[in-house]
PDB file of N, CA and C in Angstrom:
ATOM      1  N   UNK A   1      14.178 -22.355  -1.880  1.00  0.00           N
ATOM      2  CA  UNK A   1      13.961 -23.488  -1.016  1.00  0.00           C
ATOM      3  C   UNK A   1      14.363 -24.763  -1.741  1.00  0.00           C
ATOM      4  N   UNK A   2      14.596 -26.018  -0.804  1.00  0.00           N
ATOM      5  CA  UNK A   2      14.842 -26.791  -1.739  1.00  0.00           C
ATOM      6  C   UNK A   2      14.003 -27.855  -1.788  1.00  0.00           C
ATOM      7  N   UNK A   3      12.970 -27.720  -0.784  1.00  0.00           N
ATOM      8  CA  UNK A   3      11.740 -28.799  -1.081  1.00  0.00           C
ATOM      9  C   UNK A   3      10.568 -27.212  -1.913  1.00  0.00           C
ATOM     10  N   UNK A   4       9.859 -28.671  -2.987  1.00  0.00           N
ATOM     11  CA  UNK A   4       8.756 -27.767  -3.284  1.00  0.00           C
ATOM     12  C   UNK A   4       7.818 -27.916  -2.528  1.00  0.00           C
ATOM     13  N   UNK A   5       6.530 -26.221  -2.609  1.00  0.00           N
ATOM     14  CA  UNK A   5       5.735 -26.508  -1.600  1.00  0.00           C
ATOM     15  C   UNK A   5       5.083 -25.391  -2.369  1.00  0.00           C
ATOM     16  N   UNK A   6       3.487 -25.768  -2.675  1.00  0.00           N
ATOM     17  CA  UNK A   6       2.296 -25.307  -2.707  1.00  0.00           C
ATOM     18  C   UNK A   6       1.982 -23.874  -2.287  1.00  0.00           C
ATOM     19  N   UNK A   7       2.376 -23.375  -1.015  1.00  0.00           N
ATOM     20  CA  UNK A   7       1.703 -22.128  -0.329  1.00  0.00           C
ATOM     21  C   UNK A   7       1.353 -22.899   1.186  1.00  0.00           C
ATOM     22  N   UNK A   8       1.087 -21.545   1.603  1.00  0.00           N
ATOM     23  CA  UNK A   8       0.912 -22.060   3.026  1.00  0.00           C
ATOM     24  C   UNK A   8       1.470 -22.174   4.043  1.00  0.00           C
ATOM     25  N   UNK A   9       2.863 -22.199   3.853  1.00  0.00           N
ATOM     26  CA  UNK A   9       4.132 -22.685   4.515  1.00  0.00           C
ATOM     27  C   UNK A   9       4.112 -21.416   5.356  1.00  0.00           C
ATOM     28  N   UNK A  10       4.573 -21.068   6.550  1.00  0.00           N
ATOM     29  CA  UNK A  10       5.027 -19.954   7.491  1.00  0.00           C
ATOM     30  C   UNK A  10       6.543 -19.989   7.323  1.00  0.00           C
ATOM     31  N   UNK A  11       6.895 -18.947   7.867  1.00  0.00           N
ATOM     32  CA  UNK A  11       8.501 -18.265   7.859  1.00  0.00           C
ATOM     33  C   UNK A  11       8.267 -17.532   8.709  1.00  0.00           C
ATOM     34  N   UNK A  12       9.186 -17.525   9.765  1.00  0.00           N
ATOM     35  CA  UNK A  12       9.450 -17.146  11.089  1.00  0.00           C
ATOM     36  C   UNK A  12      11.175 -16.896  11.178  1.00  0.00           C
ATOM     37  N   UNK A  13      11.026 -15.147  11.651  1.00  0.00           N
ATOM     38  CA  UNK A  13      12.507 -14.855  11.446  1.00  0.00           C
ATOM     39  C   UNK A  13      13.192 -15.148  12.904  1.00  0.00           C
ATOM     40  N   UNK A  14      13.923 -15.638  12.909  1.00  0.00           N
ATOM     41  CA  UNK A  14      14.740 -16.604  14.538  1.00  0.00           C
ATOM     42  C   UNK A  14      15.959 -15.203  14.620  1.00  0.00           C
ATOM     43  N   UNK A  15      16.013 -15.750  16.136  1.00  0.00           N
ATOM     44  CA  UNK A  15      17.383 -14.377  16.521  1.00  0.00           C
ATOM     45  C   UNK A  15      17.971 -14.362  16.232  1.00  0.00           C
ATOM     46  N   UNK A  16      18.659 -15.537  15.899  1.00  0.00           N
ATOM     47  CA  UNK A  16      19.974 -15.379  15.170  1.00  0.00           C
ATOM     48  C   UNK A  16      19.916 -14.557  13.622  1.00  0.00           C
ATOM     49  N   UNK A  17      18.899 -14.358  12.888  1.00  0.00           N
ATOM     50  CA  UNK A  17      18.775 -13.556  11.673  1.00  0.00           C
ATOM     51  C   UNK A  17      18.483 -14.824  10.734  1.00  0.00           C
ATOM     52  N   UNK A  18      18.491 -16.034  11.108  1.00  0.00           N
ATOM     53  CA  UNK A  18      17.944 -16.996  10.043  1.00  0.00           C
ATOM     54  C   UNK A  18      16.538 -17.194  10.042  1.00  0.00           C
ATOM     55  N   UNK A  19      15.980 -17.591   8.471  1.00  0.00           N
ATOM     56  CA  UNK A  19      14.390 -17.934   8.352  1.00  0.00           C
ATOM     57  C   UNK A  19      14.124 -19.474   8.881  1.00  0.00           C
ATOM     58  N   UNK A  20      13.167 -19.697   9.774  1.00  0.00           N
ATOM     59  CA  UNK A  20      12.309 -21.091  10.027  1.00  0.00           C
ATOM     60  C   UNK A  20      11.318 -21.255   8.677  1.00  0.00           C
ATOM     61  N   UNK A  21      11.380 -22.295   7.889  1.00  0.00           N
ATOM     62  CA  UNK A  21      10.122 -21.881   6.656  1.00  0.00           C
ATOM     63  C   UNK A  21       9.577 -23.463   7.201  1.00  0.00           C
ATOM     64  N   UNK A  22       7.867 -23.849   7.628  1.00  0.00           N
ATOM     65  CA  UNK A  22       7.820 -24.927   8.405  1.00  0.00           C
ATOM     66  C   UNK A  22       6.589 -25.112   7.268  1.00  0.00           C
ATOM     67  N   UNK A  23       6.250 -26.193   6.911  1.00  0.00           N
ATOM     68  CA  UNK A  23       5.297 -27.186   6.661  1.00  0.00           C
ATOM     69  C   UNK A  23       4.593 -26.356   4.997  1.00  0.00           C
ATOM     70  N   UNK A  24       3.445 -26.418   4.649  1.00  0.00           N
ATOM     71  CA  UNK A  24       3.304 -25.479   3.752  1.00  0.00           C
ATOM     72  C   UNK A  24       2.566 -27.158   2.445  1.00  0.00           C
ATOM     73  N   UNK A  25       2.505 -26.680   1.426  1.00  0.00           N
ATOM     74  CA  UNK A  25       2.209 -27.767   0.806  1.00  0.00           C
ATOM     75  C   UNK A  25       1.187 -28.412   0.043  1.00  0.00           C
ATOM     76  N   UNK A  26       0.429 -28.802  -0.965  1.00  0.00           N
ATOM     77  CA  UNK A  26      -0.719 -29.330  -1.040  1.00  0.00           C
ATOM     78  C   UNK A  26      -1.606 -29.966  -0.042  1.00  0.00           C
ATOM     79  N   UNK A  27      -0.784 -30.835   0.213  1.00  0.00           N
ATOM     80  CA  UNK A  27      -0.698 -31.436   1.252  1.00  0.00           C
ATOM     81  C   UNK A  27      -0.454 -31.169   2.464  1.00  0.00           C
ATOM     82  N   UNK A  28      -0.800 -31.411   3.912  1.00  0.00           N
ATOM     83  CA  UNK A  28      -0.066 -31.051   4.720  1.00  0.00           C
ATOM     84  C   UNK A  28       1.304 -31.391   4.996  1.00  0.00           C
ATOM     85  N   UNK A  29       2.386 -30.922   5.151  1.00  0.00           N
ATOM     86  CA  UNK A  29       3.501 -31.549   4.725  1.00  0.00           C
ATOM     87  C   UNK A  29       4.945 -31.199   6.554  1.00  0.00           C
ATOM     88  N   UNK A  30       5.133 -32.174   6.301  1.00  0.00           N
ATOM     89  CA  UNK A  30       6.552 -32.179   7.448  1.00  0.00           C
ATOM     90  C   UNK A  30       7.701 -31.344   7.312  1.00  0.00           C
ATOM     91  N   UNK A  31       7.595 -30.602   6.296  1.00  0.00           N
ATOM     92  CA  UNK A  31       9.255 -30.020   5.940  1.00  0.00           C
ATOM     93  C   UNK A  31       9.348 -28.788   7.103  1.00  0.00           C
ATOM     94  N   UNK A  32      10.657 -28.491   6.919  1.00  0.00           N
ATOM     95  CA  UNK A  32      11.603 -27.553   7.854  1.00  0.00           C
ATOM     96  C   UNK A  32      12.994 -27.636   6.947  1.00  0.00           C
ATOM     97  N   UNK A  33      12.975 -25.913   7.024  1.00  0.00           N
ATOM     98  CA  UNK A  33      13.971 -25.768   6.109  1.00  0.00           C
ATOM     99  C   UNK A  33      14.365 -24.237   6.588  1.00  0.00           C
ATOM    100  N   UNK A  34      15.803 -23.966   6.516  1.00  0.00           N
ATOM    101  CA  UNK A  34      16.168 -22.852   7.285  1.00  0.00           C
ATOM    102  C   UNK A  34      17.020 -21.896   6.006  1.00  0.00           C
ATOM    103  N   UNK A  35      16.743 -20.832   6.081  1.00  0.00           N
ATOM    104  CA  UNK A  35      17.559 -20.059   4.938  1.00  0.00           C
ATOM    105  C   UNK A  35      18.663 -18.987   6.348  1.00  0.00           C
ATOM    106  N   UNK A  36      19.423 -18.319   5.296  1.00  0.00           N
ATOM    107  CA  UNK A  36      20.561 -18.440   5.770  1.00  0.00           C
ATOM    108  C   UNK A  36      21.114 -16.995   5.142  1.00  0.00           C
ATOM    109  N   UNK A  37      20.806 -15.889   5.701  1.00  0.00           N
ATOM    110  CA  UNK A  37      20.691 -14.509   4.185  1.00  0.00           C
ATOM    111  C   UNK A  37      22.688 -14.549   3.934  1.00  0.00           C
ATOM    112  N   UNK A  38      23.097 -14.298   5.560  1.00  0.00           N
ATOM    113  CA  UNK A  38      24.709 -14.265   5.097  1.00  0.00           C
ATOM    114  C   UNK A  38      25.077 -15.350   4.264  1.00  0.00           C
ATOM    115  N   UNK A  39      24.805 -16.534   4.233  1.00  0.00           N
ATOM    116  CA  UNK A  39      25.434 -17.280   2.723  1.00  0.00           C
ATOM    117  C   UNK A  39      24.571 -17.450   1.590  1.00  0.00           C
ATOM    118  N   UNK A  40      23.216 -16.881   2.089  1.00  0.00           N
ATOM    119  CA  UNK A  40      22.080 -16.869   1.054  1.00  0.00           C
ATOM    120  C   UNK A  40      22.278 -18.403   0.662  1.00  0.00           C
ATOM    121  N   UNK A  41      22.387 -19.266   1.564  1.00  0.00           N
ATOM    122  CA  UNK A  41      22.065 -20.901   1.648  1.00  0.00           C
ATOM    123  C   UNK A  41      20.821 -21.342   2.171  1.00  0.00           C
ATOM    124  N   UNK A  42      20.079 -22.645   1.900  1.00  0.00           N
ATOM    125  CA  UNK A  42      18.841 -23.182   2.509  1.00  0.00           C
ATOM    126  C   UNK A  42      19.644 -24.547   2.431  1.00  0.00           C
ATOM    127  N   UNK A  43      18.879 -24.778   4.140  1.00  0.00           N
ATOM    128  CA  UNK A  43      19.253 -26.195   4.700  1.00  0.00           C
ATOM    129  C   UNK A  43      17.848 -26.897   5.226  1.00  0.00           C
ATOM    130  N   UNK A  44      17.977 -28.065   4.554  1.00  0.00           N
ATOM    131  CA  UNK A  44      16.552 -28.769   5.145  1.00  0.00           C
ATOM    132  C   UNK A  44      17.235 -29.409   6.464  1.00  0.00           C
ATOM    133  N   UNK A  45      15.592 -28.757   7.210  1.00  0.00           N
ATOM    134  CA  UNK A  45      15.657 -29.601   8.445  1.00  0.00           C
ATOM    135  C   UNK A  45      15.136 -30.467   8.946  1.00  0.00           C
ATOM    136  N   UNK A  46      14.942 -30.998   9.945  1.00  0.00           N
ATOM    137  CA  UNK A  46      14.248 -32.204  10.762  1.00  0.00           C
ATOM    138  C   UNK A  46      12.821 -31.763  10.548  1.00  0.00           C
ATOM    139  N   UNK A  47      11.879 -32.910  10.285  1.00  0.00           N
ATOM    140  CA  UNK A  47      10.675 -32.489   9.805  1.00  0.00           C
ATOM    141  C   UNK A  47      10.135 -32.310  11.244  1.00  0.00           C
ATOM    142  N   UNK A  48       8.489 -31.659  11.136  1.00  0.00           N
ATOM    143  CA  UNK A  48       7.715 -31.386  12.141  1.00  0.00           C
ATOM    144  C   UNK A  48       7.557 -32.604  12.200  1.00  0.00           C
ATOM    145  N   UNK A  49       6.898 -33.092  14.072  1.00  0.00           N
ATOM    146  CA  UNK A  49       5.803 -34.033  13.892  1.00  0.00           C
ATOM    147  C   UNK A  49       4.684 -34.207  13.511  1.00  0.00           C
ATOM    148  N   UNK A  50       4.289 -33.024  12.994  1.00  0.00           N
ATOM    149  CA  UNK A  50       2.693 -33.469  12.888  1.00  0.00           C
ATOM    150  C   UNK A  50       2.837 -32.297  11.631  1.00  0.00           C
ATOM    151  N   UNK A  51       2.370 -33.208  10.557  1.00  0.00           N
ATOM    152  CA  UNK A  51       2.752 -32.638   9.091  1.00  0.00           C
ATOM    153  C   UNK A  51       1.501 -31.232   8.958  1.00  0.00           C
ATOM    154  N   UNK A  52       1.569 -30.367   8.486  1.00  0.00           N
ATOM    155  CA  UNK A  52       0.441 -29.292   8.430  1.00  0.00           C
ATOM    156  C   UNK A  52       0.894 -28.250   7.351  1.00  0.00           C
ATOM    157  N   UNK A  53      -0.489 -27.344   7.023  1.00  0.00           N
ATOM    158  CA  UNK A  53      -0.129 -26.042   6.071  1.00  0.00           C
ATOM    159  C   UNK A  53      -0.948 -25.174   6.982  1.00  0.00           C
ATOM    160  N   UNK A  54      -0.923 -23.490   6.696  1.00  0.00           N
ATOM    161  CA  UNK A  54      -1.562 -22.506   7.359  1.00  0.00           C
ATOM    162  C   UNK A  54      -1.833 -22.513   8.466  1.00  0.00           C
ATOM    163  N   UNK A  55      -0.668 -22.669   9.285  1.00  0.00           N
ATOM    164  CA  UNK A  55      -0.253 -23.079  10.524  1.00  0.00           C
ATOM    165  C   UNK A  55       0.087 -21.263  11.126  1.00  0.00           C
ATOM    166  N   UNK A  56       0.839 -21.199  12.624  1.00  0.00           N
ATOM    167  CA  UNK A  56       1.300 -20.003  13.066  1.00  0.00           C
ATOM    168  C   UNK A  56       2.765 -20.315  13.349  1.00  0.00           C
ATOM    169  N   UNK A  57       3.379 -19.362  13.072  1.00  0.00           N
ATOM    170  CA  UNK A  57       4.955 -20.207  14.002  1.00  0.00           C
ATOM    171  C   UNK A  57       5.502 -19.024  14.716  1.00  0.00           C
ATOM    172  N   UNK A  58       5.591 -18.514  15.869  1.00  0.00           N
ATOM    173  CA  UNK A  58       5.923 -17.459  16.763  1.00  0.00           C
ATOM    174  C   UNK A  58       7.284 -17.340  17.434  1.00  0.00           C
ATOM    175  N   UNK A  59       7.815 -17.028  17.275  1.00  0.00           N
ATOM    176  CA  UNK A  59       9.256 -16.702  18.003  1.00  0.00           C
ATOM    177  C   UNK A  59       9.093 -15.909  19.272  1.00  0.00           C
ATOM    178  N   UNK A  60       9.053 -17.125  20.475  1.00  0.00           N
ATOM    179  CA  UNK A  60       9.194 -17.103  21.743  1.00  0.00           C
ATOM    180  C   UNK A  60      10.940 -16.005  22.242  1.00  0.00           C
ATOM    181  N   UNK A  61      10.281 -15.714  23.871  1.00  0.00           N
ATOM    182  CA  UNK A  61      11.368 -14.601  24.110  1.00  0.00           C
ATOM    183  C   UNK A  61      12.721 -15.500  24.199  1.00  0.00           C
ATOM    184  N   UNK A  62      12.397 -16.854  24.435  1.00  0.00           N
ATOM    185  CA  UNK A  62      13.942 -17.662  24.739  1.00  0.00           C
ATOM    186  C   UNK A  62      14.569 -17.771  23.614  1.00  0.00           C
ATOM    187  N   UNK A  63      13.605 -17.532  22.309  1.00  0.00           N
ATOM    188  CA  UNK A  63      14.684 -17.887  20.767  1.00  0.00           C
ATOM    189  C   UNK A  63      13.566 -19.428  20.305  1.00  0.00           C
ATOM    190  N   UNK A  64      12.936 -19.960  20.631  1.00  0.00           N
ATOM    191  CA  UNK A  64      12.476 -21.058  19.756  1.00  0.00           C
ATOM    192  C   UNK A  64      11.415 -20.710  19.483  1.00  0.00           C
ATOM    193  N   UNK A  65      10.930 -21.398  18.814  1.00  0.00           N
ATOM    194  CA  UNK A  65       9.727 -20.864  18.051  1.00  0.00           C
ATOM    195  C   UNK A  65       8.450 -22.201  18.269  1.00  0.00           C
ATOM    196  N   UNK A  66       7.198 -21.733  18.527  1.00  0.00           N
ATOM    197  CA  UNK A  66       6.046 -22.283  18.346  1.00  0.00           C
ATOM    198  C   UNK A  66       5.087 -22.416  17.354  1.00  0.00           C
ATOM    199  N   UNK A  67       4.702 -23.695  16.549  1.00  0.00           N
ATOM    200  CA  UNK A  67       4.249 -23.825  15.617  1.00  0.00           C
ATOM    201  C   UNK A  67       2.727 -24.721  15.872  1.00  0.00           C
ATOM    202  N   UNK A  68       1.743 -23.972  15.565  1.00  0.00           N
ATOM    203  CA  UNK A  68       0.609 -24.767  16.075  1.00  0.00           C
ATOM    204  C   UNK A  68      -0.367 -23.943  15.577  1.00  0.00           C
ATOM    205  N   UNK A  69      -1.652 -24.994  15.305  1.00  0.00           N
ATOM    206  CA  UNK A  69      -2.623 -25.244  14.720  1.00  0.00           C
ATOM    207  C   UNK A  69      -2.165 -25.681  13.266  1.00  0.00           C
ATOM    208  N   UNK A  70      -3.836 -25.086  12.170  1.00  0.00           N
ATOM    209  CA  UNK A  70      -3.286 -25.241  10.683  1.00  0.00           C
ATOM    210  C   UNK A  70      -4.338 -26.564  10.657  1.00  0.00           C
ATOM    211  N   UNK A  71      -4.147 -26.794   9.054  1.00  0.00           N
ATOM    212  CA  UNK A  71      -4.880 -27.884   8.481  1.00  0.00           C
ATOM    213  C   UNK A  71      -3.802 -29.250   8.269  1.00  0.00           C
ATOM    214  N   UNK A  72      -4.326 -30.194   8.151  1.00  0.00           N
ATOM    215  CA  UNK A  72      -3.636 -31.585   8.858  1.00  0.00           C
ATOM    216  C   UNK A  72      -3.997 -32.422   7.461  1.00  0.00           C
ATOM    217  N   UNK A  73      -5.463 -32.215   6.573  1.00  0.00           N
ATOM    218  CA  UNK A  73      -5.569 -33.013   5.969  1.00  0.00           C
ATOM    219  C   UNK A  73      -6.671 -32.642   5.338  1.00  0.00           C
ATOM    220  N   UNK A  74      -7.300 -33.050   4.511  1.00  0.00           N
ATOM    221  CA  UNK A  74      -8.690 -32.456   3.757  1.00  0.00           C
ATOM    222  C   UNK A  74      -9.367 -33.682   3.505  1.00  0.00           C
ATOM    223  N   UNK A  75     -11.049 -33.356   3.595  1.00  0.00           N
ATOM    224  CA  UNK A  75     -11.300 -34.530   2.982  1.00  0.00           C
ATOM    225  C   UNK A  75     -12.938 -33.482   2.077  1.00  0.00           C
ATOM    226  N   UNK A  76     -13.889 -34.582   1.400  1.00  0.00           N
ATOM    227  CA  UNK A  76     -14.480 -33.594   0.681  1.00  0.00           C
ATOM    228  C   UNK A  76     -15.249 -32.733   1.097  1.00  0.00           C
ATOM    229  N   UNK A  77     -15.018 -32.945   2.192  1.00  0.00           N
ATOM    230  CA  UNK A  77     -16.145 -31.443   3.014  1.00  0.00           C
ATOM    231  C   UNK A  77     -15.705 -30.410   3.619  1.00  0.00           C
ATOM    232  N   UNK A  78     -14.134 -30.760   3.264  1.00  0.00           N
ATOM    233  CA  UNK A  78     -13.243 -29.265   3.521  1.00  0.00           C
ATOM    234  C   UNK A  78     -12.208 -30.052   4.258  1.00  0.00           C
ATOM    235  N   UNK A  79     -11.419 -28.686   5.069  1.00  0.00           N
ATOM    236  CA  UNK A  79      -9.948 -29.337   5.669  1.00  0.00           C
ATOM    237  C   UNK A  79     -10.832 -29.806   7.088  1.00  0.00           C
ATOM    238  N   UNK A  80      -9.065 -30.398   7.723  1.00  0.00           N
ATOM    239  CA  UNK A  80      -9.470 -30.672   9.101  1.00  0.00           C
ATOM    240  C   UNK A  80      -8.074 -30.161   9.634  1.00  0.00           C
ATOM    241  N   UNK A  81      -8.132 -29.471  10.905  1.00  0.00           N
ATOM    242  CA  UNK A  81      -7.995 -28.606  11.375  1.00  0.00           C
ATOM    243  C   UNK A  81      -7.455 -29.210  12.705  1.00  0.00           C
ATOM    244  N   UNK A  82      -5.862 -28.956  13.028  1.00  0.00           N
ATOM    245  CA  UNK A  82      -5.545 -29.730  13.752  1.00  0.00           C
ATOM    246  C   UNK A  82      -5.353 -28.736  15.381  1.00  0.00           C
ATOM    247  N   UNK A  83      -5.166 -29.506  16.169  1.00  0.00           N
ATOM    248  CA  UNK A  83      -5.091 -28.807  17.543  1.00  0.00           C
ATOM    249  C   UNK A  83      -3.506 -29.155  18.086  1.00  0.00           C
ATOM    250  N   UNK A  84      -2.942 -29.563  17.637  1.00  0.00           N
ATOM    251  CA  UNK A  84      -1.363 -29.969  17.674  1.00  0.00           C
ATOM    252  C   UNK A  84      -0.602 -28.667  17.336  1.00  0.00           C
ATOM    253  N   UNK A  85       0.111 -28.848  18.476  1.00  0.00           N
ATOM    254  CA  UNK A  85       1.044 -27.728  18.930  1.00  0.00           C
ATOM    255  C   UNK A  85       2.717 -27.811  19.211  1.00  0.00           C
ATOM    256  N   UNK A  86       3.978 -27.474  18.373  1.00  0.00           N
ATOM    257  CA  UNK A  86       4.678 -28.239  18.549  1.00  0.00           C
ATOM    258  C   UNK A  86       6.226 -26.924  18.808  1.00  0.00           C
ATOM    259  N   UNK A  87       7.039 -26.870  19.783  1.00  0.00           N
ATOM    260  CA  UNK A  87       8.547 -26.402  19.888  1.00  0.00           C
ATOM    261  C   UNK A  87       9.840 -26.763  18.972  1.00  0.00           C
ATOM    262  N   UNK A  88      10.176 -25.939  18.127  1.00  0.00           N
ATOM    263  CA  UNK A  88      11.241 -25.772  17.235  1.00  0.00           C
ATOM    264  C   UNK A  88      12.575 -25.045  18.536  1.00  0.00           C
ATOM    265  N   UNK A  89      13.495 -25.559  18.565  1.00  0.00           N
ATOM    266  CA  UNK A  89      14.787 -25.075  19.527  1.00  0.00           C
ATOM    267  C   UNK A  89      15.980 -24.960  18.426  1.00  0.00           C
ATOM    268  N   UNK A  90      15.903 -23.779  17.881  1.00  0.00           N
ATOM    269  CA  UNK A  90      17.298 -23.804  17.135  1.00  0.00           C
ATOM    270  C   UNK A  90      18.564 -23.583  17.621  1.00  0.00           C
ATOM    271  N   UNK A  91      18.461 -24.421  18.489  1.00  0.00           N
ATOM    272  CA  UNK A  91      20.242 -24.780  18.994  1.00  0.00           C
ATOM    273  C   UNK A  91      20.038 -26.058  18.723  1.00  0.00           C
ATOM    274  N   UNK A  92      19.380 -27.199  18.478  1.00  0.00           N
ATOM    275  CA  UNK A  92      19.257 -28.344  18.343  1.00  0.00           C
ATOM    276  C   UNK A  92      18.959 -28.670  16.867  1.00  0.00           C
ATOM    277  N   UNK A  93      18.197 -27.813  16.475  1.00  0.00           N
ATOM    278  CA  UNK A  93      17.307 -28.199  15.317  1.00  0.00           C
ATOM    279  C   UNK A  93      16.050 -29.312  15.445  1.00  0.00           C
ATOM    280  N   UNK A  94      15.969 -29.074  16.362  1.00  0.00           N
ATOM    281  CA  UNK A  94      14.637 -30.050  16.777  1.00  0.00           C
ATOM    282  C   UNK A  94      13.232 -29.694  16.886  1.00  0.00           C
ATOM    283  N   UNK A  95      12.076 -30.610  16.987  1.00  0.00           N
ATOM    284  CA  UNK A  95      10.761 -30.522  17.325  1.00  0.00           C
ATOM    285  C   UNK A  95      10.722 -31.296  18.135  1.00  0.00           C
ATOM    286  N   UNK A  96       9.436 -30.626  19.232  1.00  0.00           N
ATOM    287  CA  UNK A  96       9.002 -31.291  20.292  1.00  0.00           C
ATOM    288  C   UNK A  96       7.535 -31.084  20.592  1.00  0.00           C
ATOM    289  N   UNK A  97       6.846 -31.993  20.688  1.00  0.00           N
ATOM    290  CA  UNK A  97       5.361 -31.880  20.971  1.00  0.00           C
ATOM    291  C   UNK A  97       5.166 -31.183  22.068  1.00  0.00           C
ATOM    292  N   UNK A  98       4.247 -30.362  22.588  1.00  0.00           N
ATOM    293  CA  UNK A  98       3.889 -29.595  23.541  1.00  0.00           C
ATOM    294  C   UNK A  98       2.263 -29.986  23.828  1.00  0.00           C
ATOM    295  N   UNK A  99       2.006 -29.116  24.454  1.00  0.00           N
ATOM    296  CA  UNK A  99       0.308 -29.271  25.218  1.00  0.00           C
ATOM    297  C   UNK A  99      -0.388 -28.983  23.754  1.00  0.00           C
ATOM    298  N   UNK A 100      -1.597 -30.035  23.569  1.00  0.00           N
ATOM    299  CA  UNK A 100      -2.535 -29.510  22.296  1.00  0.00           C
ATOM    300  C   UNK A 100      -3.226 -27.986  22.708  1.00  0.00           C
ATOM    301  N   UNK A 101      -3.577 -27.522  21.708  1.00  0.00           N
ATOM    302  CA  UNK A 101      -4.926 -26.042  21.922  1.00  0.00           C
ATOM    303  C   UNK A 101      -5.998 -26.691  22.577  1.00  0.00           C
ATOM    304  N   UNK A 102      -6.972 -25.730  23.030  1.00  0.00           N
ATOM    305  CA  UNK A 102      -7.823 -26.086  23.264  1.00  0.00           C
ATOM    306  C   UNK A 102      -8.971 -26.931  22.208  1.00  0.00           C
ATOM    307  N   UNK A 103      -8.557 -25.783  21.155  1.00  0.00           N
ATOM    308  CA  UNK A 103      -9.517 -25.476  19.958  1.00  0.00           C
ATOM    309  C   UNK A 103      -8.248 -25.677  18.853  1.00  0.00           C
ATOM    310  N   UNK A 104      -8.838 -26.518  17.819  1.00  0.00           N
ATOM    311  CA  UNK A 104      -8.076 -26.100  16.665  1.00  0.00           C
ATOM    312  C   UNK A 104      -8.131 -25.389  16.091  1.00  0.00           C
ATOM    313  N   UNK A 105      -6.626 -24.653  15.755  1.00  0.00           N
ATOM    314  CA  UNK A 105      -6.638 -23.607  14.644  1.00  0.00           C
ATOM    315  C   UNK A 105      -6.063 -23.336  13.740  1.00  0.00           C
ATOM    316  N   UNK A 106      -7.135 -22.585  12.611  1.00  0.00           N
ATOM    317  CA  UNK A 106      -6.582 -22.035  11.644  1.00  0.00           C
ATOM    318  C   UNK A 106      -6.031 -20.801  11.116  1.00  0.00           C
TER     319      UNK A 106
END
């Protein structure tokens, strides 16, 4: 990869045969970064909106992927736990906010 990152981060294998590797981090963190096995290349991508670690990221039947819940931020009484839910479209390389959870999750 070419950002560093803590743990945490999800990887989600997309149809085309490339990895989504999304957020991850000490921190909750914005990165998006796509590996690439036929050139065995990594390309950073457009960050999430809503920075997070130990998140889910699911590869929907259309090809994009859903990334939601996860921790957002910590403070000393533990994490906090976001309800933000967001669409990755890899024909664009983009994020897009979607409907929050009900419930946040981890």
């Amino acid at each position: 990869m070419k950002r560093v990152r803590s743990g945490d981060a999800t990887a989600t294998l997309l149809a085309d045969g490339r990895v989504l590797v999304t957020g991850g981090g000490s921190l909750a963190a914005l990165f998006s970064e796509t590996y690439d096995s036929a050139t065995e290349q990594w390309t950073i991508g457009e960050n999430l909106l809503v920075g997070r670690r130990g998140h889910t990221g699911t590869l929907l039947a259309d090809g994009r992927v859903l990334v939601a819940g996860g921790f957002v931020c910590c403070t000393g009484n533990g994490q906090i736990f976001t309800d933000a839910a967001e669409i990755y479209d890899p024909t664009t390389g983009t994020f897009r906010l979607t409907a929050p959870l009900r419930q946040a999750l981890r």
